[in-house]
PDB file of N, CA and C in Angstrom:
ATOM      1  N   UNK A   1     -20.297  -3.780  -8.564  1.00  0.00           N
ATOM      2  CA  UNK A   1     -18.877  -3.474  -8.610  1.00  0.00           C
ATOM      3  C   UNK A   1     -18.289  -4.232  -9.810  1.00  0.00           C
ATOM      4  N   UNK A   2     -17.743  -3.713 -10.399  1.00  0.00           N
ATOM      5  CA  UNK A   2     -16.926  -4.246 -11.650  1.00  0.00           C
ATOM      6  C   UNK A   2     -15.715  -4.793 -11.557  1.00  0.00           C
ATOM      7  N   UNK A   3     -15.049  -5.715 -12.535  1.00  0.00           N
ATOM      8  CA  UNK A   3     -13.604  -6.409 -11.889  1.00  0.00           C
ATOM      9  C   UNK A   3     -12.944  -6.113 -12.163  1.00  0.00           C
ATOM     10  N   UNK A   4     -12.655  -4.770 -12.332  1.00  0.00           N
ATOM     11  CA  UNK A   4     -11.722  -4.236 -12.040  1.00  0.00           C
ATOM     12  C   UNK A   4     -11.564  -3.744 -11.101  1.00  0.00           C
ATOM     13  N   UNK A   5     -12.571  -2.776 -10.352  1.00  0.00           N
ATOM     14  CA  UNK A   5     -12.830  -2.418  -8.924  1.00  0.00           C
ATOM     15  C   UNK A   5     -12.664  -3.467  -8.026  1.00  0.00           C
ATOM     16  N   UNK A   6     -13.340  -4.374  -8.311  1.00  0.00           N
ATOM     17  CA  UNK A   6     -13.065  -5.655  -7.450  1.00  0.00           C
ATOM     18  C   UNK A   6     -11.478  -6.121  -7.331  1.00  0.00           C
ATOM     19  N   UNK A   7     -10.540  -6.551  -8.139  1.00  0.00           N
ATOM     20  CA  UNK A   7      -9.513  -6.577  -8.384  1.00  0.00           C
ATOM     21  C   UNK A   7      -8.016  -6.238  -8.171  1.00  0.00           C
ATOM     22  N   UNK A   8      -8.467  -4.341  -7.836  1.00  0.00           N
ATOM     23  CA  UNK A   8      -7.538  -3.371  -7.224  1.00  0.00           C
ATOM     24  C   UNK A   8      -8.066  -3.792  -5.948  1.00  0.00           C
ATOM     25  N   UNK A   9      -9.177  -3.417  -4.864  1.00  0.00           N
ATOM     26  CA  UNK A   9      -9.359  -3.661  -4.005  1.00  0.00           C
ATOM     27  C   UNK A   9      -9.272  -5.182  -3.159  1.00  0.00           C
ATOM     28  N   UNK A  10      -9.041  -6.222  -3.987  1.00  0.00           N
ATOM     29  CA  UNK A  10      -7.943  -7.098  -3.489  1.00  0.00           C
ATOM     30  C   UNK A  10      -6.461  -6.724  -3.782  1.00  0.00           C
ATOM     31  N   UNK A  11      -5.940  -6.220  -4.558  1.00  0.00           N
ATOM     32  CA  UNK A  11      -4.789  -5.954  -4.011  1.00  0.00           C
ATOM     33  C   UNK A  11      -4.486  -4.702  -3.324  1.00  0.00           C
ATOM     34  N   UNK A  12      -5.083  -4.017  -2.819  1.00  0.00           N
ATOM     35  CA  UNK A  12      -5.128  -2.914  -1.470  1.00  0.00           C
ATOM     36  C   UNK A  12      -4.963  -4.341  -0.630  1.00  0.00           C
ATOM     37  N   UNK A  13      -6.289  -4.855  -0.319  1.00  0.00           N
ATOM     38  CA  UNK A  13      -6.385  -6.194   0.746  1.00  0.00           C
ATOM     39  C   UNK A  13      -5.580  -6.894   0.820  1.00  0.00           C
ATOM     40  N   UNK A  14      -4.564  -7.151  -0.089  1.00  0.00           N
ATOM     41  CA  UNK A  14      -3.750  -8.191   0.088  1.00  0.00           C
ATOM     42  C   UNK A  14      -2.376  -7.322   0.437  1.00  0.00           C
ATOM     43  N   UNK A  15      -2.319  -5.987   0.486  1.00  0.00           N
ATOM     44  CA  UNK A  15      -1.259  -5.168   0.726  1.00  0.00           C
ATOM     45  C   UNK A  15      -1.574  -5.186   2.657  1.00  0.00           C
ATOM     46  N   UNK A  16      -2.753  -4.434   2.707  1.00  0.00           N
ATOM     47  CA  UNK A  16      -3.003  -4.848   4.278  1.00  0.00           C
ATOM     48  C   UNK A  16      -2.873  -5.811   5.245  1.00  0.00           C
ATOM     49  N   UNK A  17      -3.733  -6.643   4.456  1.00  0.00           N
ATOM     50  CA  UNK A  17      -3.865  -8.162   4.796  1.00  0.00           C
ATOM     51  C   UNK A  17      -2.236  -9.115   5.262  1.00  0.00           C
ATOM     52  N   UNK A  18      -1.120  -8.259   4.378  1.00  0.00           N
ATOM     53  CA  UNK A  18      -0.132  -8.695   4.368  1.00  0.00           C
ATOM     54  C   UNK A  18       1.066  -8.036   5.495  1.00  0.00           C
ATOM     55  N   UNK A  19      -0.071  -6.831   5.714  1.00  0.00           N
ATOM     56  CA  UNK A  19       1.202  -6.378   7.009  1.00  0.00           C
ATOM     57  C   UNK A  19       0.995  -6.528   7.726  1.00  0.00           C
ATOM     58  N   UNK A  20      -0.791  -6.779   8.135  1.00  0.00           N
ATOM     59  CA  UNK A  20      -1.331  -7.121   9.733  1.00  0.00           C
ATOM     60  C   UNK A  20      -0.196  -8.297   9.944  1.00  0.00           C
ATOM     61  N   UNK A  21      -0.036  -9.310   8.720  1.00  0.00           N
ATOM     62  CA  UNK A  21      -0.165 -10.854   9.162  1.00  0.00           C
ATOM     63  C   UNK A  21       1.259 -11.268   9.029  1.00  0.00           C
ATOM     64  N   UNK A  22       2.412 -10.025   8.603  1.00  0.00           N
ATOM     65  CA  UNK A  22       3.949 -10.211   8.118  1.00  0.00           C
ATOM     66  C   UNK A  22       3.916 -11.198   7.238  1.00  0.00           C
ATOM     67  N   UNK A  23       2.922 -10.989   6.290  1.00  0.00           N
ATOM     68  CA  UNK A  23       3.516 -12.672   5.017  1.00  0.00           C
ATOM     69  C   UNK A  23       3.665 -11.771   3.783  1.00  0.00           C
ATOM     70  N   UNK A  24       4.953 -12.269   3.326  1.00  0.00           N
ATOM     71  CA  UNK A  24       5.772 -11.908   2.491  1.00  0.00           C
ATOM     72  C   UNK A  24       4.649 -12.080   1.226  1.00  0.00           C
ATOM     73  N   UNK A  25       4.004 -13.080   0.681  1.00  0.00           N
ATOM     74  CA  UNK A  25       3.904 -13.632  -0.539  1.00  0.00           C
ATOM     75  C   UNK A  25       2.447 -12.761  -0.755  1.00  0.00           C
ATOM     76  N   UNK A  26       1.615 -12.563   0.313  1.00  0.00           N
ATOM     77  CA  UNK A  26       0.529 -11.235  -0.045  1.00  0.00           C
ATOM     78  C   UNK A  26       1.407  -9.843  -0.154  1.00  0.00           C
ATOM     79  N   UNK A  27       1.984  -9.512   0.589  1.00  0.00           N
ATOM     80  CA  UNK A  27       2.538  -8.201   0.343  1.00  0.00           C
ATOM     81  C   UNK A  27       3.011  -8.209  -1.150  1.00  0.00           C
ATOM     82  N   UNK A  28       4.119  -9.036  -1.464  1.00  0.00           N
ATOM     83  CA  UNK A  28       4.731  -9.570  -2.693  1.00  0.00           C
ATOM     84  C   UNK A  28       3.517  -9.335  -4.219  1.00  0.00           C
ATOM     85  N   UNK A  29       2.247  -9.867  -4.171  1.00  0.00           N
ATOM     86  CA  UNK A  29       1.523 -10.394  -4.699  1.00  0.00           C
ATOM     87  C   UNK A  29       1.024  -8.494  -5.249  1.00  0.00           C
ATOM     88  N   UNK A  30       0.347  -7.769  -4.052  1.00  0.00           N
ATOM     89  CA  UNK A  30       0.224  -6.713  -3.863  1.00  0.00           C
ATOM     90  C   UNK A  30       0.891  -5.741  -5.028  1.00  0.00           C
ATOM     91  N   UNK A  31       1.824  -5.795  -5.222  1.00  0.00           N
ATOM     92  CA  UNK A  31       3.512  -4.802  -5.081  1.00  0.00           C
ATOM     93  C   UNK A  31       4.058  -5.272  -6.507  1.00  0.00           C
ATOM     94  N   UNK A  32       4.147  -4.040  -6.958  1.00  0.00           N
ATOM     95  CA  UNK A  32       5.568  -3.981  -8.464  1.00  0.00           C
ATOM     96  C   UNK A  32       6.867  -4.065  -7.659  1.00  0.00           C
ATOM     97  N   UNK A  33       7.082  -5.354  -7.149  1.00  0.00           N
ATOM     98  CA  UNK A  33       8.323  -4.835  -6.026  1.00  0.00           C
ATOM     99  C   UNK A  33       9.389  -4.328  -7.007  1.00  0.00           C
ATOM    100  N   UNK A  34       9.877  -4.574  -7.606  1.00  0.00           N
ATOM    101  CA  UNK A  34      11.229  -4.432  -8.752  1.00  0.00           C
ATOM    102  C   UNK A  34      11.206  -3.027  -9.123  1.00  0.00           C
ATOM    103  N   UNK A  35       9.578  -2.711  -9.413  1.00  0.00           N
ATOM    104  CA  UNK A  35       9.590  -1.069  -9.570  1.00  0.00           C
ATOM    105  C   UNK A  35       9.237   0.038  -8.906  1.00  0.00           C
ATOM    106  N   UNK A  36       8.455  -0.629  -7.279  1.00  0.00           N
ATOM    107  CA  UNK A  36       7.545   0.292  -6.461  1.00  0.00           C
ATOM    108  C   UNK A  36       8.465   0.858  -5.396  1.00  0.00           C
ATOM    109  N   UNK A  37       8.011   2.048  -5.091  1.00  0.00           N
ATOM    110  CA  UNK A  37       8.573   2.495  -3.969  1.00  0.00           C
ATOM    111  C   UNK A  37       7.623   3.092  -3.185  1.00  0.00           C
ATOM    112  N   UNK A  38       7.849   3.404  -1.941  1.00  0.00           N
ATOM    113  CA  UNK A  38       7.680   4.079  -0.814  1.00  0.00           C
ATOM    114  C   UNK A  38       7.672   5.114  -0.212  1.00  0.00           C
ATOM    115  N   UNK A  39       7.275   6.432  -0.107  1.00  0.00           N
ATOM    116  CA  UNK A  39       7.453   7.877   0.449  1.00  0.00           C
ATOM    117  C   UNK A  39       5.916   7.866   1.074  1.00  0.00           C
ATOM    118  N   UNK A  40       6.991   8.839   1.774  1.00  0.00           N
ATOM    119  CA  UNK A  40       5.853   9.431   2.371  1.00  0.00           C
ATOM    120  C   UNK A  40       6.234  10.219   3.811  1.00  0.00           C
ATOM    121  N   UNK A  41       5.551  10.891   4.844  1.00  0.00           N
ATOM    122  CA  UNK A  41       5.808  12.106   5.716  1.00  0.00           C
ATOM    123  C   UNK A  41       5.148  11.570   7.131  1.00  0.00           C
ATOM    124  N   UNK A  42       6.823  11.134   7.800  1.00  0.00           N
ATOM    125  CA  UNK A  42       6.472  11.207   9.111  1.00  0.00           C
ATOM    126  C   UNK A  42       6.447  12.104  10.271  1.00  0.00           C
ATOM    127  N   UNK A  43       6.077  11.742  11.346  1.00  0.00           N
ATOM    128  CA  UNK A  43       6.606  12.910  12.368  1.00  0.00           C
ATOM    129  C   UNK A  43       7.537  12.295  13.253  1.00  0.00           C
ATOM    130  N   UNK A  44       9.213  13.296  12.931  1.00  0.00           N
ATOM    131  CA  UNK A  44      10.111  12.997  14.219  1.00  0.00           C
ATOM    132  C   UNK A  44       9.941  13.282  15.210  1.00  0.00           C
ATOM    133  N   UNK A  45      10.963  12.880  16.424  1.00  0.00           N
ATOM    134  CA  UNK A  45      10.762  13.180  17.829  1.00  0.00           C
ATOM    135  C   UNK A  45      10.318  14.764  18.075  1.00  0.00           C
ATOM    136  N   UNK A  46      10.689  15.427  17.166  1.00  0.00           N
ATOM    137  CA  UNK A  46      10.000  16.924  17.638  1.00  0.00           C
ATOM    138  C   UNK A  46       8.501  17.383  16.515  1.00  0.00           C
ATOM    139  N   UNK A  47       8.523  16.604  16.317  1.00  0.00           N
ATOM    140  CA  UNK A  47       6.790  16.656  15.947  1.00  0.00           C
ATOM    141  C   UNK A  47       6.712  17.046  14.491  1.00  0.00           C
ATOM    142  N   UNK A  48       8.351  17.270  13.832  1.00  0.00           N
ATOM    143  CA  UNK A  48       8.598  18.163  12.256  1.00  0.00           C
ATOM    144  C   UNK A  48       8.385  16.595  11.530  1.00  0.00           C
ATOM    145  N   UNK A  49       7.879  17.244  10.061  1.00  0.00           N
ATOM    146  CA  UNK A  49       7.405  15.777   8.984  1.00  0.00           C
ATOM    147  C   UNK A  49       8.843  15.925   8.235  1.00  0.00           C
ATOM    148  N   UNK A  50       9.021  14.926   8.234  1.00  0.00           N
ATOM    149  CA  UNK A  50      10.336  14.163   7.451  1.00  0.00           C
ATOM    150  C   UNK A  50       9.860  13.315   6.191  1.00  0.00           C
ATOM    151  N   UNK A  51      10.164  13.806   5.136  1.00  0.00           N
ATOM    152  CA  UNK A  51      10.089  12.719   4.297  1.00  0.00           C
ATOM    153  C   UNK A  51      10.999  11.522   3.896  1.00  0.00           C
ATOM    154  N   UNK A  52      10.510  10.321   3.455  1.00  0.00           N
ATOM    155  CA  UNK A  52      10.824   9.139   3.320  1.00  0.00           C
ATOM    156  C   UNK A  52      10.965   8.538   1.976  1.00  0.00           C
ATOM    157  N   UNK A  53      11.649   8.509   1.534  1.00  0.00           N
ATOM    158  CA  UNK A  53      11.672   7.334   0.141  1.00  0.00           C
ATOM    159  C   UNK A  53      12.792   6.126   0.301  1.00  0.00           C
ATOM    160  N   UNK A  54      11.058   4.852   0.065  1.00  0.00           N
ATOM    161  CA  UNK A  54      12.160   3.623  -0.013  1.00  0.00           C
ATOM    162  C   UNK A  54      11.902   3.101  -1.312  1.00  0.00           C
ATOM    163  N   UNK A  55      12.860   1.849  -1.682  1.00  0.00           N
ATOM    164  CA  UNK A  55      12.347   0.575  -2.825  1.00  0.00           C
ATOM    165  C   UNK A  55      11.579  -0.098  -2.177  1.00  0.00           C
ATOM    166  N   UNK A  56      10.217  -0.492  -2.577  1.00  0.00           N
ATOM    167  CA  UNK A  56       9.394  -1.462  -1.761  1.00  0.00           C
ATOM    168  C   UNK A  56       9.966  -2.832  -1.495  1.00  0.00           C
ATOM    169  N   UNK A  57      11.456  -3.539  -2.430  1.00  0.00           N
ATOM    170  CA  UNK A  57      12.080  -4.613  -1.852  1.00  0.00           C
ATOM    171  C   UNK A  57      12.687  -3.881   0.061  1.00  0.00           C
ATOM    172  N   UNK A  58      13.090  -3.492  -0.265  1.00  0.00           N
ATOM    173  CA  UNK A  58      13.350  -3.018   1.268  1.00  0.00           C
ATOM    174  C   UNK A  58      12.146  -3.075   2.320  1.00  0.00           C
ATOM    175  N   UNK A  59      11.349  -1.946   1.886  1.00  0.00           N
ATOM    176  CA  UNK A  59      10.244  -1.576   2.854  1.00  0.00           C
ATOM    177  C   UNK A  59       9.099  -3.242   3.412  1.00  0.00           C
ATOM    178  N   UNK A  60       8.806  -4.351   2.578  1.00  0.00           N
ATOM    179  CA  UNK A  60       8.771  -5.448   2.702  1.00  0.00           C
ATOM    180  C   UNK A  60       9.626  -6.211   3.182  1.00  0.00           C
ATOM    181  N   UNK A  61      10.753  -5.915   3.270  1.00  0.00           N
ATOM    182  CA  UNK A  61      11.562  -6.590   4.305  1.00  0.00           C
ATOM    183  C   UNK A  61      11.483  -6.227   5.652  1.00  0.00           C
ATOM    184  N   UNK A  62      10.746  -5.136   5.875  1.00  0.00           N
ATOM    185  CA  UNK A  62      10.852  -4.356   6.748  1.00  0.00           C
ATOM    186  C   UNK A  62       9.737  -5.062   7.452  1.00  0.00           C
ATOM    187  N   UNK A  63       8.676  -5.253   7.094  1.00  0.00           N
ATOM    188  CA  UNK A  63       7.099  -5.266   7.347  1.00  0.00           C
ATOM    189  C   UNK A  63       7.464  -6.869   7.554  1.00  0.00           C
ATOM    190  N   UNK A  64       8.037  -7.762   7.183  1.00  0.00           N
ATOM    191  CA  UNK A  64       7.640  -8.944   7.577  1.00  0.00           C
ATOM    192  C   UNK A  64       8.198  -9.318   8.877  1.00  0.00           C
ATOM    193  N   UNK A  65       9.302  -8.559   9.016  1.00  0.00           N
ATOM    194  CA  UNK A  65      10.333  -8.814  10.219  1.00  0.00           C
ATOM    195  C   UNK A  65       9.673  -8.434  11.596  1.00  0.00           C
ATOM    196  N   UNK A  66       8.228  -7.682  11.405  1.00  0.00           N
ATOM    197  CA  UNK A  66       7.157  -7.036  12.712  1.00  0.00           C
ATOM    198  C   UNK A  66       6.393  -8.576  13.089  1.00  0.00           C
ATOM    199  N   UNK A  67       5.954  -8.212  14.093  1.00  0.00           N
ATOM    200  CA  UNK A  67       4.913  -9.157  14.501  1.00  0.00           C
ATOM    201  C   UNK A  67       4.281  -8.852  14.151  1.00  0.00           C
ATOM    202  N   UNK A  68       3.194 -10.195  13.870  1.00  0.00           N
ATOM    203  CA  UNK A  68       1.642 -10.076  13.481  1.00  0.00           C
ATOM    204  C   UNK A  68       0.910  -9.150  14.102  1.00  0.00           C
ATOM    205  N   UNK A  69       0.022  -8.143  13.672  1.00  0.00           N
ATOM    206  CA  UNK A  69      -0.571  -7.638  14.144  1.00  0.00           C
ATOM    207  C   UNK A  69      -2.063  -7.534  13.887  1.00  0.00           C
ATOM    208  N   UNK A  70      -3.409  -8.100  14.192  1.00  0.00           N
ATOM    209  CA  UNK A  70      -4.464  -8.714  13.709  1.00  0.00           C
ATOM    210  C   UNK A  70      -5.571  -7.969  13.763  1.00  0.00           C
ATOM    211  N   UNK A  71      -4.885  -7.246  15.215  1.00  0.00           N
ATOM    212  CA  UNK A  71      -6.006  -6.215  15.503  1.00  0.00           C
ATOM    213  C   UNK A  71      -6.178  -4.712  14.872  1.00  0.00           C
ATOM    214  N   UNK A  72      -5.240  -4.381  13.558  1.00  0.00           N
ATOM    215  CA  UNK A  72      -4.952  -3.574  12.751  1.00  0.00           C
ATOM    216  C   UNK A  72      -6.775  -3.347  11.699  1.00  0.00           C
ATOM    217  N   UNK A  73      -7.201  -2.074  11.670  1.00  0.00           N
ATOM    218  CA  UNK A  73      -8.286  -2.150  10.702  1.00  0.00           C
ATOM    219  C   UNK A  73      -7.991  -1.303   9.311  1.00  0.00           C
ATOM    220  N   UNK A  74      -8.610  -1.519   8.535  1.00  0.00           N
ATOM    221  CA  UNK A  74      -8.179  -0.509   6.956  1.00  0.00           C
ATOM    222  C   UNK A  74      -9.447  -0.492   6.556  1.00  0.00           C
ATOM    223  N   UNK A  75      -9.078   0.600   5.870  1.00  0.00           N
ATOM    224  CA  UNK A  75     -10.684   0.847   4.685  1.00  0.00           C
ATOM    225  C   UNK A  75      -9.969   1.549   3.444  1.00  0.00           C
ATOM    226  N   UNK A  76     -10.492   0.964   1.994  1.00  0.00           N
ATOM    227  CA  UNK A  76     -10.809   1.579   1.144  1.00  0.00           C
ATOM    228  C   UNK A  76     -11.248   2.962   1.151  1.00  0.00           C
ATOM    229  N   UNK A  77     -10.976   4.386   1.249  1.00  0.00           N
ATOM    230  CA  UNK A  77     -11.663   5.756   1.335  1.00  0.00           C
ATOM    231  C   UNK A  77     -11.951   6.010  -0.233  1.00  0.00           C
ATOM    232  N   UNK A  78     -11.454   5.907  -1.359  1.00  0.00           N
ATOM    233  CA  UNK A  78     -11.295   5.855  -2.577  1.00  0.00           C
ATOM    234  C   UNK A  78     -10.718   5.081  -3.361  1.00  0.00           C
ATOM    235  N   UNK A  79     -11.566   5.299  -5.109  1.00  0.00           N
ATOM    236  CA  UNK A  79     -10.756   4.281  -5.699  1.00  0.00           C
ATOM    237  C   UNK A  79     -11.234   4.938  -6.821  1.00  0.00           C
ATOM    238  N   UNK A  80     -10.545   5.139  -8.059  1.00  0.00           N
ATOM    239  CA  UNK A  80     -10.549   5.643  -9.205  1.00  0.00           C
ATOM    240  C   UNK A  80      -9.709   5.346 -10.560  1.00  0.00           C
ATOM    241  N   UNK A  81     -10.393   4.764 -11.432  1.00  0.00           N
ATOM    242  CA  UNK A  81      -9.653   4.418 -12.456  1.00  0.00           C
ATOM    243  C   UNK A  81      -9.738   4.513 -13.325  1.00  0.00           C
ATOM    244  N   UNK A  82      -7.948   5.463 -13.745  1.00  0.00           N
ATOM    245  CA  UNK A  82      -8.058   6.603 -14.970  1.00  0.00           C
ATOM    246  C   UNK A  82      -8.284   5.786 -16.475  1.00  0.00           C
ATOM    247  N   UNK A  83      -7.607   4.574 -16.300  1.00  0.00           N
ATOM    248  CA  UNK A  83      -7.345   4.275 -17.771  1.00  0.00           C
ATOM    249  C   UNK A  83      -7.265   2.720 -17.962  1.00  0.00           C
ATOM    250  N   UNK A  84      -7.490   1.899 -18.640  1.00  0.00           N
ATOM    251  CA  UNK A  84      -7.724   0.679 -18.472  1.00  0.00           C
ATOM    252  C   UNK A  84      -6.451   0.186 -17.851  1.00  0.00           C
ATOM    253  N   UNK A  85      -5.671   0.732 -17.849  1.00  0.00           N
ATOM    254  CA  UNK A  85      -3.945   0.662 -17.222  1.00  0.00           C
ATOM    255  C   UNK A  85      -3.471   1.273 -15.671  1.00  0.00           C
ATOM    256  N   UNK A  86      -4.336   2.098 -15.397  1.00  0.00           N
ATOM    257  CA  UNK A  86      -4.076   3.175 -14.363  1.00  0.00           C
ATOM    258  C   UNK A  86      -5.134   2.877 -13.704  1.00  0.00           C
ATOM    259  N   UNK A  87      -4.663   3.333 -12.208  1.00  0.00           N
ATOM    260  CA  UNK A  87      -5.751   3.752 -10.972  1.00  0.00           C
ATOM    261  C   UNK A  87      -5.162   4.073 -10.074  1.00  0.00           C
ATOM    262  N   UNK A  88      -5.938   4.869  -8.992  1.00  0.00           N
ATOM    263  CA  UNK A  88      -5.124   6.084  -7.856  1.00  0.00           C
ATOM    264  C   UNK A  88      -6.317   5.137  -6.891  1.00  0.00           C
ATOM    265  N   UNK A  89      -5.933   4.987  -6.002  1.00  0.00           N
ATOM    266  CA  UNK A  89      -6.708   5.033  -4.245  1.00  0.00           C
ATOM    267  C   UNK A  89      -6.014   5.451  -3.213  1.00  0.00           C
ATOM    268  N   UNK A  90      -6.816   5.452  -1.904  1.00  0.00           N
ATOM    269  CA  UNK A  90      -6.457   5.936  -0.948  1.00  0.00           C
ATOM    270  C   UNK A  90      -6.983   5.281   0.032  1.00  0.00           C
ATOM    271  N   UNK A  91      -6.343   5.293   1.252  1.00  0.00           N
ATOM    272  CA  UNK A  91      -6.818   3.873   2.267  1.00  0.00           C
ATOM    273  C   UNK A  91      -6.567   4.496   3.777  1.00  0.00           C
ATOM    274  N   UNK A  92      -7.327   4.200   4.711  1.00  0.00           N
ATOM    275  CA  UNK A  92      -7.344   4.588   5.713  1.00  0.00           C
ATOM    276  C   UNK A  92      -6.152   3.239   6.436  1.00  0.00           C
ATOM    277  N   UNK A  93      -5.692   3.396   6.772  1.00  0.00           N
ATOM    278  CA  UNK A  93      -4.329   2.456   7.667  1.00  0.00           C
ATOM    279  C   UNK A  93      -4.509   2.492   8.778  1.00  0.00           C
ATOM    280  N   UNK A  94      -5.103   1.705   9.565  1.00  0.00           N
ATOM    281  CA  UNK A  94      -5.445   1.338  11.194  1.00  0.00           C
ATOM    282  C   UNK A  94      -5.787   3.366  11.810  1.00  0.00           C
ATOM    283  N   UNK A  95      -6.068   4.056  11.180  1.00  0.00           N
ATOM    284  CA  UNK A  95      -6.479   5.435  11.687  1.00  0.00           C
ATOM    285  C   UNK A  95      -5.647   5.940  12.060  1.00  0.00           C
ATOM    286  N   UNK A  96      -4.308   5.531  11.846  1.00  0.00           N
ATOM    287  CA  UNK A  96      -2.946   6.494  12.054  1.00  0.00           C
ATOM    288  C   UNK A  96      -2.231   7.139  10.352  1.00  0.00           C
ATOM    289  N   UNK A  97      -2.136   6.393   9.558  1.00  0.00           N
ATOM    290  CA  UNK A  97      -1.616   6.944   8.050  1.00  0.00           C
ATOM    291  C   UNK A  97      -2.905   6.917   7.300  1.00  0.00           C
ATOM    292  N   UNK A  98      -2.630   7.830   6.444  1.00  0.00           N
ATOM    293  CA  UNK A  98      -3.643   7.765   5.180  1.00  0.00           C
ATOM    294  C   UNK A  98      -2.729   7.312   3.596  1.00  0.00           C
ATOM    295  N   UNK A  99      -2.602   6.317   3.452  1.00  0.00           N
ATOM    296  CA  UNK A  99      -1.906   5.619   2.106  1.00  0.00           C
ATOM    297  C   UNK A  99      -2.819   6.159   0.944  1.00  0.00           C
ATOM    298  N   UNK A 100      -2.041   6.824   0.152  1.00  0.00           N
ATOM    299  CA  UNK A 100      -2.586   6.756  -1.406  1.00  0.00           C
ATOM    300  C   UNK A 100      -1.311   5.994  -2.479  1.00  0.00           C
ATOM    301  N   UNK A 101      -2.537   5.499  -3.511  1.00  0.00           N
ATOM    302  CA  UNK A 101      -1.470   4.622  -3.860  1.00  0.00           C
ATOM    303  C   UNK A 101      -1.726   4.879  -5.758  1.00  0.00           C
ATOM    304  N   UNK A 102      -0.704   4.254  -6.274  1.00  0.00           N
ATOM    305  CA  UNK A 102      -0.859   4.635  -7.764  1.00  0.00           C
ATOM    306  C   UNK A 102      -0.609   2.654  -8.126  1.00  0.00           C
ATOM    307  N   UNK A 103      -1.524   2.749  -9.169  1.00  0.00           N
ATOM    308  CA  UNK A 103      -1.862   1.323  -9.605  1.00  0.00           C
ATOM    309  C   UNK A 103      -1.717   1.098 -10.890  1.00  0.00           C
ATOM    310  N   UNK A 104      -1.365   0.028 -11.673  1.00  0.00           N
ATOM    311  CA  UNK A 104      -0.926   0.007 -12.415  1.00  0.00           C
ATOM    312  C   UNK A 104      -1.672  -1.504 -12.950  1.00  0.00           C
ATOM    313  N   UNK A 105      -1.738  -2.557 -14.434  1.00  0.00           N
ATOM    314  CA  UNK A 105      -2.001  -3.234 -14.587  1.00  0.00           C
ATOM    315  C   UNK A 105      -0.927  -3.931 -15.444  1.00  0.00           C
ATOM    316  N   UNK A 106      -0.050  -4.840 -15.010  1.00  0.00           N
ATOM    317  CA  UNK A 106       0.972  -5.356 -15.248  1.00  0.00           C
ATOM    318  C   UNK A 106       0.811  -6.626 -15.303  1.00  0.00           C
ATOM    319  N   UNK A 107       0.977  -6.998 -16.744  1.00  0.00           N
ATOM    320  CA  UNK A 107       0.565  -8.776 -17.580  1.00  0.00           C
ATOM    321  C   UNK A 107      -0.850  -9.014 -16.763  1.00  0.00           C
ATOM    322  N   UNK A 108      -2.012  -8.386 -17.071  1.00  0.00           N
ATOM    323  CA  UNK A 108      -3.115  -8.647 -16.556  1.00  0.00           C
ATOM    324  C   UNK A 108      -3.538  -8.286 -15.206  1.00  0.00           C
ATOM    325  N   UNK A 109      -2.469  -8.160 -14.368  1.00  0.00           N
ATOM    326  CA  UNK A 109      -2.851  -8.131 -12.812  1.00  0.00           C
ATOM    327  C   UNK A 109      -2.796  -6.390 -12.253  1.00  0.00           C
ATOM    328  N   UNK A 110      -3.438  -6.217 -11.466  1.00  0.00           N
ATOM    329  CA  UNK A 110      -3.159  -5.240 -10.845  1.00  0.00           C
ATOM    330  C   UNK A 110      -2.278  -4.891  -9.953  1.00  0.00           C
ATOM    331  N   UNK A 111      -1.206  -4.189  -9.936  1.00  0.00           N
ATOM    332  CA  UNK A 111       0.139  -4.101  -8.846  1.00  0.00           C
ATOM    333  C   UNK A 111       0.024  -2.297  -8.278  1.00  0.00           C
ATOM    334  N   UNK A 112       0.792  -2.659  -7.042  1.00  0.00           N
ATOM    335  CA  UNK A 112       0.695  -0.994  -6.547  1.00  0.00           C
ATOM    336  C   UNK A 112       2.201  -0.729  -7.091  1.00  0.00           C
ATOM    337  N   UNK A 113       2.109   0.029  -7.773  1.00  0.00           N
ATOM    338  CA  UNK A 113       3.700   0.747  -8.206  1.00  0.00           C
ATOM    339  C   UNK A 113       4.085   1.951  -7.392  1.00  0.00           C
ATOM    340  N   UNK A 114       3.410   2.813  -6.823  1.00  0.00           N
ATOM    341  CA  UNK A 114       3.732   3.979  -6.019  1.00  0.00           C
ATOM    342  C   UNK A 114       2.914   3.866  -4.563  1.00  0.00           C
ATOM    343  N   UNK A 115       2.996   3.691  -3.219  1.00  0.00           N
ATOM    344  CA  UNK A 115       3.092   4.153  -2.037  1.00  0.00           C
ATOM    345  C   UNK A 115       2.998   5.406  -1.483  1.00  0.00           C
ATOM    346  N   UNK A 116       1.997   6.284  -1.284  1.00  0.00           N
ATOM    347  CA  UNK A 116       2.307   7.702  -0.251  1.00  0.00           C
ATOM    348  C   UNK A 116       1.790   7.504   0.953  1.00  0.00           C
ATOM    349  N   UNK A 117       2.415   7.834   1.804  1.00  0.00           N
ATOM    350  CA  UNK A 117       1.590   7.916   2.805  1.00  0.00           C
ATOM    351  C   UNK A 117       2.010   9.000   3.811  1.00  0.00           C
ATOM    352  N   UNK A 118       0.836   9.216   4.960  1.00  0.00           N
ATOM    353  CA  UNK A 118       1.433  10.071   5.806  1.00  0.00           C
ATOM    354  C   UNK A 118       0.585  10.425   7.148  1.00  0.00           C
ATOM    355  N   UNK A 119       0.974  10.499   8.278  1.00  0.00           N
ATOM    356  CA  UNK A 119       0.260  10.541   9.417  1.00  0.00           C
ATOM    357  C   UNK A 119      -0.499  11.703   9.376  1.00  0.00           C
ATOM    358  N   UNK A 120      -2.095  10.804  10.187  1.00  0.00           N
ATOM    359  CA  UNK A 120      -3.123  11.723  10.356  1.00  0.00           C
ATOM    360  C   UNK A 120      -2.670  12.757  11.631  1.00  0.00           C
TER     361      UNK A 120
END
């Protein structure tokens, strides 16, 4: 695995890692917060998909304010990277959402700038 592969897939992990456990500073770490956002397609009380767009400062406010949750599992399903700047994955989320995400390499690091997600 190369480090860059290695690299994005800590920050997937540290995006997960950060909601099982509500800590701000992995999610944070994760996240273009200033520029990332959030969409994606739920199901309301009558079973119709609604779409969602947040600022990930919000949606992290959101996620820390939950209880820990430990017993949450994720997987890597994909990972692909277009350009020494760019990369797309997709992540299995405790077997209820499927997150794809758009990645970006910002002052060296890897950050998630885009969020999709949407129930299996």
């Amino acid at each position: 695995m190369d480090s860059d592969d290695q690299a994005i897939r800590t920050t997937l992990f540290n995006y997960f890692e950060g909601v099982k456990a509500a800590d701000r500073t992995r999610l944070e770490s994760a996240f273009a917060v200033d520029a990332g956002h959030m969409k994606g397609y739920s199901r309301d009380k009558e079973g119709k998909l609604t779409l969602s767009v947040r600022p990930m400062s919000e949606v992290i406010d959101g996620w820390v304010r939950r209880a820990p949750a430990p017993e949450m599992q994720g997987e890597v399903l994909s990972l692909q990277i277009i350009s020494p700047n760019s990369a797309l994955a997709s992540f299995d989320f405790n077997g209820v959402f499927i997150d794809t995400f758009q990645l970006a390499r910002i002052d060296g690091q890897w950050k998630i700038v885009n969020k999709f997600y949407v129930d299996k």
